[in-house]
N, C-alpha and C. Protein backbone atom coordinates (compact mmCIF):
# COMPACT_ATOMS: atom_id res chain seq x y z
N UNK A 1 -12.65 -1.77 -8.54
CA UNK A 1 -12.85 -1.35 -9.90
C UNK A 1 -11.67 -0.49 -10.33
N UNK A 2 -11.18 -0.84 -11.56
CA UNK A 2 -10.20 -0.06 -12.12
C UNK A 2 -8.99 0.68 -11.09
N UNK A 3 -8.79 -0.71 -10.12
CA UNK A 3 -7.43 -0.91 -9.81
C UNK A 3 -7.57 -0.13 -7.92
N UNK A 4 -9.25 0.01 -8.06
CA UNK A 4 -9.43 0.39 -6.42
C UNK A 4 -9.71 1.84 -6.46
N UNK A 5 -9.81 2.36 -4.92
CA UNK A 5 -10.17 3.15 -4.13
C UNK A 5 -8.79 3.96 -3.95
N UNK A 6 -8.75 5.04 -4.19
CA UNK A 6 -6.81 5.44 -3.98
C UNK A 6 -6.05 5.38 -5.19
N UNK A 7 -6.18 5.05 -5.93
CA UNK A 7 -5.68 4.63 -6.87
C UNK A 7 -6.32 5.86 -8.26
N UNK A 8 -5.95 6.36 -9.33
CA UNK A 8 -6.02 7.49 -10.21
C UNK A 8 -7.59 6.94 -10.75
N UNK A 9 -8.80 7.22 -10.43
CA UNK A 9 -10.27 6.85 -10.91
C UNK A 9 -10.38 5.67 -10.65
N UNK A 10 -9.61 5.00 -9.14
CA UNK A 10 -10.62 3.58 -9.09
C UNK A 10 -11.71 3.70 -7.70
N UNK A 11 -12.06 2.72 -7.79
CA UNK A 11 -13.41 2.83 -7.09
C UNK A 11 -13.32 1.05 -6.10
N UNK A 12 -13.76 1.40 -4.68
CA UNK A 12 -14.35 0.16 -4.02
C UNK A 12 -15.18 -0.30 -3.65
N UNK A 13 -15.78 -0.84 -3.45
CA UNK A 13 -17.01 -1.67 -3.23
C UNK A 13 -16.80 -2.31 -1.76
N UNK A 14 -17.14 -1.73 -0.87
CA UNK A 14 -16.51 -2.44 0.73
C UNK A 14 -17.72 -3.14 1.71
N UNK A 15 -17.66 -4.12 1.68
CA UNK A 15 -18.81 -4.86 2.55
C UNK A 15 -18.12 -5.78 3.84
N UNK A 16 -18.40 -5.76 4.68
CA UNK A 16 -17.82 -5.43 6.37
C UNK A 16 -18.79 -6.74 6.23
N UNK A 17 -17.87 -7.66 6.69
CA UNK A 17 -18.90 -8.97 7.29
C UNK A 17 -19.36 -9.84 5.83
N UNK A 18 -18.76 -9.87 4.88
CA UNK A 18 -19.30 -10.00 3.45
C UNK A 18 -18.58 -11.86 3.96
N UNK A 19 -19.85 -12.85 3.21
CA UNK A 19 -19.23 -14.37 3.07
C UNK A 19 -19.55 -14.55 1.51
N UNK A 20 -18.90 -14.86 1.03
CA UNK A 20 -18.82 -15.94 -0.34
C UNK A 20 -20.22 -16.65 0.18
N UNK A 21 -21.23 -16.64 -1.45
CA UNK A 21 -21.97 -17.70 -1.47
C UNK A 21 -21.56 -18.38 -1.36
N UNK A 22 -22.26 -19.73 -0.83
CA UNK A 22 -21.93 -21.29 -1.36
C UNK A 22 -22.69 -21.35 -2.68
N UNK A 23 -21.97 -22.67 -3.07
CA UNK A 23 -21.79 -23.14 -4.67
C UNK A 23 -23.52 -23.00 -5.00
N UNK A 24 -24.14 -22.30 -5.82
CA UNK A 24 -25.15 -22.66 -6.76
C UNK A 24 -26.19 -21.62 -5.71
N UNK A 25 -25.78 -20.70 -4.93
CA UNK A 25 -26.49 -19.73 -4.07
C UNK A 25 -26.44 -18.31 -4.39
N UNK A 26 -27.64 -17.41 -3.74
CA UNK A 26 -26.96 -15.96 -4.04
C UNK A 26 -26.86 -15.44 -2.17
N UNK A 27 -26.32 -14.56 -2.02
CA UNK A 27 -26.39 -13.95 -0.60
C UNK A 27 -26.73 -12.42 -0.65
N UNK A 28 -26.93 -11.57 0.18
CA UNK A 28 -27.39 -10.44 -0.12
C UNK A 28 -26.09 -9.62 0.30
N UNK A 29 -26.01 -8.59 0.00
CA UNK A 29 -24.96 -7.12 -0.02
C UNK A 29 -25.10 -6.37 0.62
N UNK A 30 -24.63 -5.90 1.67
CA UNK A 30 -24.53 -4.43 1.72
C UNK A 30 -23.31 -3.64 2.76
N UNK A 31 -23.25 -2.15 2.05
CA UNK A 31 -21.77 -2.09 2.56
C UNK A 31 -22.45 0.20 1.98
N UNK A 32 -20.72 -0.16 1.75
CA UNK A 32 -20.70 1.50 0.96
C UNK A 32 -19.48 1.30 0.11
N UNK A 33 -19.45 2.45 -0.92
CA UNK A 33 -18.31 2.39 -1.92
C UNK A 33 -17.72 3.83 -2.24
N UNK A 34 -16.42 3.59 -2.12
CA UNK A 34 -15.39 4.39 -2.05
C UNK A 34 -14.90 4.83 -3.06
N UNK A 35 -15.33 6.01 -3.71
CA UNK A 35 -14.65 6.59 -5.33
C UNK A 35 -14.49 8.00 -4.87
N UNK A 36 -13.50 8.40 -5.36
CA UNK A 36 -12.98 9.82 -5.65
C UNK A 36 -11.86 9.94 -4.19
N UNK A 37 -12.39 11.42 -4.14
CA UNK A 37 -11.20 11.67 -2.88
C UNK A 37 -12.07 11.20 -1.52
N UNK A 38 -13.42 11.73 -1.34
CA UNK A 38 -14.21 11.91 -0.30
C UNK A 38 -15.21 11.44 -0.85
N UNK A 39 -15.87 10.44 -1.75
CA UNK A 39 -17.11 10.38 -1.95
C UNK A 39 -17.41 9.09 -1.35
N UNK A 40 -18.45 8.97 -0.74
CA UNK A 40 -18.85 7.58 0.16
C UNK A 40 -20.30 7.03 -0.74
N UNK A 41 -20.84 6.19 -0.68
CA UNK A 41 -22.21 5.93 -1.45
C UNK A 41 -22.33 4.84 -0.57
N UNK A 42 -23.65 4.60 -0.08
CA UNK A 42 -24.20 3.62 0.34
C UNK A 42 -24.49 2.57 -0.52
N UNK A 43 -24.36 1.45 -0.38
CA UNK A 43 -24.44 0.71 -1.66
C UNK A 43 -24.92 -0.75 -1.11
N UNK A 44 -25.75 -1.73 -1.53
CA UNK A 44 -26.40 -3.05 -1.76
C UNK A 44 -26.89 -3.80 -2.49
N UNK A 45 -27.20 -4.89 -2.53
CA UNK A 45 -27.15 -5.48 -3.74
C UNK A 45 -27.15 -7.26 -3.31
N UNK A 46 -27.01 -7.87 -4.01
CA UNK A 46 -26.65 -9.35 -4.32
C UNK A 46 -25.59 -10.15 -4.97
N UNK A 47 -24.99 -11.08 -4.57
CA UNK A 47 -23.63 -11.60 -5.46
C UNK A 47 -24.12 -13.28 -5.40
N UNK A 48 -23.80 -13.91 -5.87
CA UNK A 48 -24.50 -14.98 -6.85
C UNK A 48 -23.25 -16.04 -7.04
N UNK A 49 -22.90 -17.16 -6.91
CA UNK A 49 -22.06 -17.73 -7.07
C UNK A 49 -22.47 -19.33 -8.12
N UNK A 50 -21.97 -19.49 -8.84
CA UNK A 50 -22.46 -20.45 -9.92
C UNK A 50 -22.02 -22.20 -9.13
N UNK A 51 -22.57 -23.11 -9.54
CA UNK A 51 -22.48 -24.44 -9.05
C UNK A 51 -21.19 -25.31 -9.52
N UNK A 52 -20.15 -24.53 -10.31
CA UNK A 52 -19.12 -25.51 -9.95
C UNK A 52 -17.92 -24.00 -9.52
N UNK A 53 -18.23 -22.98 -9.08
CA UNK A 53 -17.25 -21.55 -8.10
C UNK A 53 -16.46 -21.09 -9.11
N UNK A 54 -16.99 -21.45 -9.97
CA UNK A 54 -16.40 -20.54 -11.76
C UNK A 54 -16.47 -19.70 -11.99
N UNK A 55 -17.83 -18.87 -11.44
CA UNK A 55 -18.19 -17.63 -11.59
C UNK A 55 -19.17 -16.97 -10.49
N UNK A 56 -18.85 -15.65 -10.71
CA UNK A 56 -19.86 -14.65 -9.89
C UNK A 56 -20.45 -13.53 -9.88
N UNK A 57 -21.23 -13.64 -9.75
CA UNK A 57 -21.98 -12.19 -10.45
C UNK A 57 -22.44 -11.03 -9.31
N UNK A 58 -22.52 -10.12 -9.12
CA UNK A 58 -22.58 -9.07 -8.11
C UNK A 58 -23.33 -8.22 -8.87
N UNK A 59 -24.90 -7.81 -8.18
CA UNK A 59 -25.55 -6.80 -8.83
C UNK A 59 -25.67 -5.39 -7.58
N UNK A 60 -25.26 -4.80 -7.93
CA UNK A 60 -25.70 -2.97 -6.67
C UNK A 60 -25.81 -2.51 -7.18
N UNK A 61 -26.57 -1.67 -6.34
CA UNK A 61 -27.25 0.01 -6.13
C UNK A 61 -26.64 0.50 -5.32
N UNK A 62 -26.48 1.81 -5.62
CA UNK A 62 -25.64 2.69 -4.73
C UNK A 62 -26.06 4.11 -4.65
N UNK A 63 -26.46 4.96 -3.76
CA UNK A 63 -27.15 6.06 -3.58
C UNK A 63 -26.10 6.75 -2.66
N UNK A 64 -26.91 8.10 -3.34
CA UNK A 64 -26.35 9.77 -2.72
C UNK A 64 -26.32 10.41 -3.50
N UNK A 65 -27.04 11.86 -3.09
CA UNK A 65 -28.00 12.65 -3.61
C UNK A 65 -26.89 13.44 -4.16
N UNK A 66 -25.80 13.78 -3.41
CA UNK A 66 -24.95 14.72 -3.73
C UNK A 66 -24.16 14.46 -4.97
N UNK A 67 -23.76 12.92 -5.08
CA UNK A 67 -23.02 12.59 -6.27
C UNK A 67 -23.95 12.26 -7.43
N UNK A 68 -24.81 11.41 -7.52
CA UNK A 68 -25.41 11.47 -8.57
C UNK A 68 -26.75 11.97 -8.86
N UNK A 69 -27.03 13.15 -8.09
CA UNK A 69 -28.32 14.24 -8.46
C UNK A 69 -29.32 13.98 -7.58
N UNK A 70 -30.28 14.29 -7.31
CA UNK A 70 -31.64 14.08 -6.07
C UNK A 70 -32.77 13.42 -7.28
N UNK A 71 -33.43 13.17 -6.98
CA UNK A 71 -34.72 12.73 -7.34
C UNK A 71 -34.34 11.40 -7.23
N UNK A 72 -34.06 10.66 -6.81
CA UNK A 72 -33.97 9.38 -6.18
C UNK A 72 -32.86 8.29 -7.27
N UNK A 73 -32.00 8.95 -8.15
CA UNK A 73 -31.23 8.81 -9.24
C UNK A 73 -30.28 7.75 -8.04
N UNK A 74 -30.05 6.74 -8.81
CA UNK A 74 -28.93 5.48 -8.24
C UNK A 74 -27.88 5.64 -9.10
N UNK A 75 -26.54 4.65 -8.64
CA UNK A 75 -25.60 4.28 -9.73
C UNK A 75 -25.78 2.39 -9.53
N UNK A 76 -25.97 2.10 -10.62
CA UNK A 76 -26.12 0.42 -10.74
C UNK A 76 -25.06 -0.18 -11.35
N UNK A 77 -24.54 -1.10 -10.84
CA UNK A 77 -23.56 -2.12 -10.89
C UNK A 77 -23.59 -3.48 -11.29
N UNK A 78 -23.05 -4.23 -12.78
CA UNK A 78 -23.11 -5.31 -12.79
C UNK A 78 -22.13 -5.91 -12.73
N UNK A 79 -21.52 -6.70 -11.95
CA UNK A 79 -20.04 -7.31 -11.95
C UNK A 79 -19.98 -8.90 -12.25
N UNK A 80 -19.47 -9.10 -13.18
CA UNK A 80 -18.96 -10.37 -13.60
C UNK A 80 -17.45 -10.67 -13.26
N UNK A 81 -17.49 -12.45 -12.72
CA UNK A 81 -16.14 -12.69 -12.21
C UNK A 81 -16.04 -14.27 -12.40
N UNK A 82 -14.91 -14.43 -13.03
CA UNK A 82 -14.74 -15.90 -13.43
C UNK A 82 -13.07 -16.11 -12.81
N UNK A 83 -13.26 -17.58 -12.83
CA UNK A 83 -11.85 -18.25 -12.29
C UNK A 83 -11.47 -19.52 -13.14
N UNK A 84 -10.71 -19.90 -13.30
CA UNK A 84 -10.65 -21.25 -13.99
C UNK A 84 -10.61 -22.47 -12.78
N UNK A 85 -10.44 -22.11 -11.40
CA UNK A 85 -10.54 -22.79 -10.72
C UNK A 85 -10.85 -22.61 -9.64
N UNK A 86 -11.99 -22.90 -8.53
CA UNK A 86 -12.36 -22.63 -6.95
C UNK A 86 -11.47 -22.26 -6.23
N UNK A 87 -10.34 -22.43 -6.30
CA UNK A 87 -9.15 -21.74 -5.28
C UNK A 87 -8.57 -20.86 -6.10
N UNK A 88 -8.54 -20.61 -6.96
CA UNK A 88 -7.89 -19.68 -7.86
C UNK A 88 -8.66 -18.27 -7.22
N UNK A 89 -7.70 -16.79 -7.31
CA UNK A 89 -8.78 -15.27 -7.54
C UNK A 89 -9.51 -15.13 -8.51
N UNK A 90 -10.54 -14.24 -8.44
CA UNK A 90 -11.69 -13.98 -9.49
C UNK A 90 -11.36 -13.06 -10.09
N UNK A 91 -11.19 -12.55 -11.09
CA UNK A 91 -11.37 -11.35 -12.05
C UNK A 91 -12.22 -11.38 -13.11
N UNK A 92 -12.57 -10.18 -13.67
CA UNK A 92 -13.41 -9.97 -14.44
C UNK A 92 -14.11 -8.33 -14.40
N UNK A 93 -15.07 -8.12 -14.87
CA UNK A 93 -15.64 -6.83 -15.54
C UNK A 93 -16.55 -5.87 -14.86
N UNK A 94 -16.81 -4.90 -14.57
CA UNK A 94 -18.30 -3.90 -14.33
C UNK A 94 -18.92 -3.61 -15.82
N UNK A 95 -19.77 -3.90 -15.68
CA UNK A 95 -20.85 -3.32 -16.88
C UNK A 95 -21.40 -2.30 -16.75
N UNK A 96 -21.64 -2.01 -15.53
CA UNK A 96 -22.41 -0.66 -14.85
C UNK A 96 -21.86 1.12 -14.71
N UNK A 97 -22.70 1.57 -13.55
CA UNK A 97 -21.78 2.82 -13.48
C UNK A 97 -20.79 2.94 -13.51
N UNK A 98 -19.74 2.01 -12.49
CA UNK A 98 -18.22 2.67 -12.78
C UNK A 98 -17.68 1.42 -13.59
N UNK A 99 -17.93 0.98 -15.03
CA UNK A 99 -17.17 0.74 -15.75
C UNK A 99 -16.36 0.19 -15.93
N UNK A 100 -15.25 -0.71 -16.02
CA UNK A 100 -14.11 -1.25 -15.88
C UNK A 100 -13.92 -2.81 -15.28
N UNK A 101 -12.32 -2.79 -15.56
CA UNK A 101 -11.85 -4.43 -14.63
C UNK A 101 -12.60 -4.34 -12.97
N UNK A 102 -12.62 -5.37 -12.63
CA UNK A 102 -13.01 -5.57 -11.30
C UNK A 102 -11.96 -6.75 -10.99
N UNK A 103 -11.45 -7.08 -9.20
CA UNK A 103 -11.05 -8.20 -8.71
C UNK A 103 -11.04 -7.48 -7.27
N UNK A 104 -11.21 -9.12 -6.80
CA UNK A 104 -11.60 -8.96 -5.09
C UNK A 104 -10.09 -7.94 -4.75
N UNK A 105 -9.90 -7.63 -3.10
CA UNK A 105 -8.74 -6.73 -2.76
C UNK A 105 -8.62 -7.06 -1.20
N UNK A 106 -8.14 -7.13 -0.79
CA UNK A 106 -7.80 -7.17 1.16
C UNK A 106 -8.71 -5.43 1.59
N UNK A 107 -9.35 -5.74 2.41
CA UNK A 107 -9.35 -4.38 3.07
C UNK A 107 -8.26 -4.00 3.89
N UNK A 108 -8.24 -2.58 3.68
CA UNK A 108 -7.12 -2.34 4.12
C UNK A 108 -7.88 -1.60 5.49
N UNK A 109 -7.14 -0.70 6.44
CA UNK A 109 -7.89 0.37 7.90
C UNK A 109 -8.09 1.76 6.59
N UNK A 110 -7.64 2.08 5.51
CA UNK A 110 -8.03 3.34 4.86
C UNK A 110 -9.28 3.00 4.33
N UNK A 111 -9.58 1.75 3.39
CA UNK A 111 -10.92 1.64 3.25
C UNK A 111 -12.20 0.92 3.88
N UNK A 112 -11.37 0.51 5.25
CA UNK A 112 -12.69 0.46 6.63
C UNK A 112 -13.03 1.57 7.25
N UNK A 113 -11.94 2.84 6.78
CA UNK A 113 -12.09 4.26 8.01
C UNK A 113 -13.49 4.77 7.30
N UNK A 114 -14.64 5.18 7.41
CA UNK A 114 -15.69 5.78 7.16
C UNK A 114 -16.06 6.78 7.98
N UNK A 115 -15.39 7.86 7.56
CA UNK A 115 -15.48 9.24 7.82
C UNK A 115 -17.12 9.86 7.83
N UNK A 116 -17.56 10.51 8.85
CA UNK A 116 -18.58 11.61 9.11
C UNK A 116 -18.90 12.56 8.11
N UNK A 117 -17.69 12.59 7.47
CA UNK A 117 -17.92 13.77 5.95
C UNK A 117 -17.54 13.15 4.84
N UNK A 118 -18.83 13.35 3.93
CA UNK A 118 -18.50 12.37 2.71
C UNK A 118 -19.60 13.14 1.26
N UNK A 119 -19.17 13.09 0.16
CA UNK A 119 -19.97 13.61 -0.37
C UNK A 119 -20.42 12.93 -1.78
């Protein structure tokens, strides 16, 4: 989101073991997401892939008490992603909490390292 994790207010979405639906399927999510300097959020969800790989949709939830308040308060995520073609990259939008462009990214070892302290 808005150009990543590291980057001046972007944000990642990191799922370890994550496969692409197949065509006209959804698969389930889950991972954690990487915004600010130190903030970690547990995060899951579903991503959705349309029947000719045109598009994809990614819905999460993402929790922690510390960043967005206690009483069981989430941040929700809608991500839309289109291609003009199945081998082509996806880009496209968040509708949700963090707002902005979205497109897939390589993990890098900084946003697989998941630090013990996170807030």
């Amino acid at each position: 989101m808005n150009g990543g994790f590291g980057t001046s207010g972007g944000t990642t979405f990191v799922a370890r073991n994550y496969t692409l639906p197949t065509e006209g399927k959804c698969t389930p999510w889950s991972g954690y997401t990487k915004t600010g300097a130190t903030v970690i959020l547990t995060t899951g969800g579903t991503s959705c892939l349309s029947s000719d790989s045109k598009a994809m949709t990614v819905s999460l939830s993402s929790a922690d008490p510390s960043y967005f308040g206690g009483g069981g308060a989430l941040g929700v995520d809608y991500i839309q992603l289109t291609r003009e073609a199945a081998t082509e990259p996806f880009t496209g939008q968040d509708s949700g909490y963090f707002t902005g462009s979205a497109e897939p990214v390589d993990c890098t070892s900084d946003l697989l390292t998941l630090p013990s302290y996170h807030d």
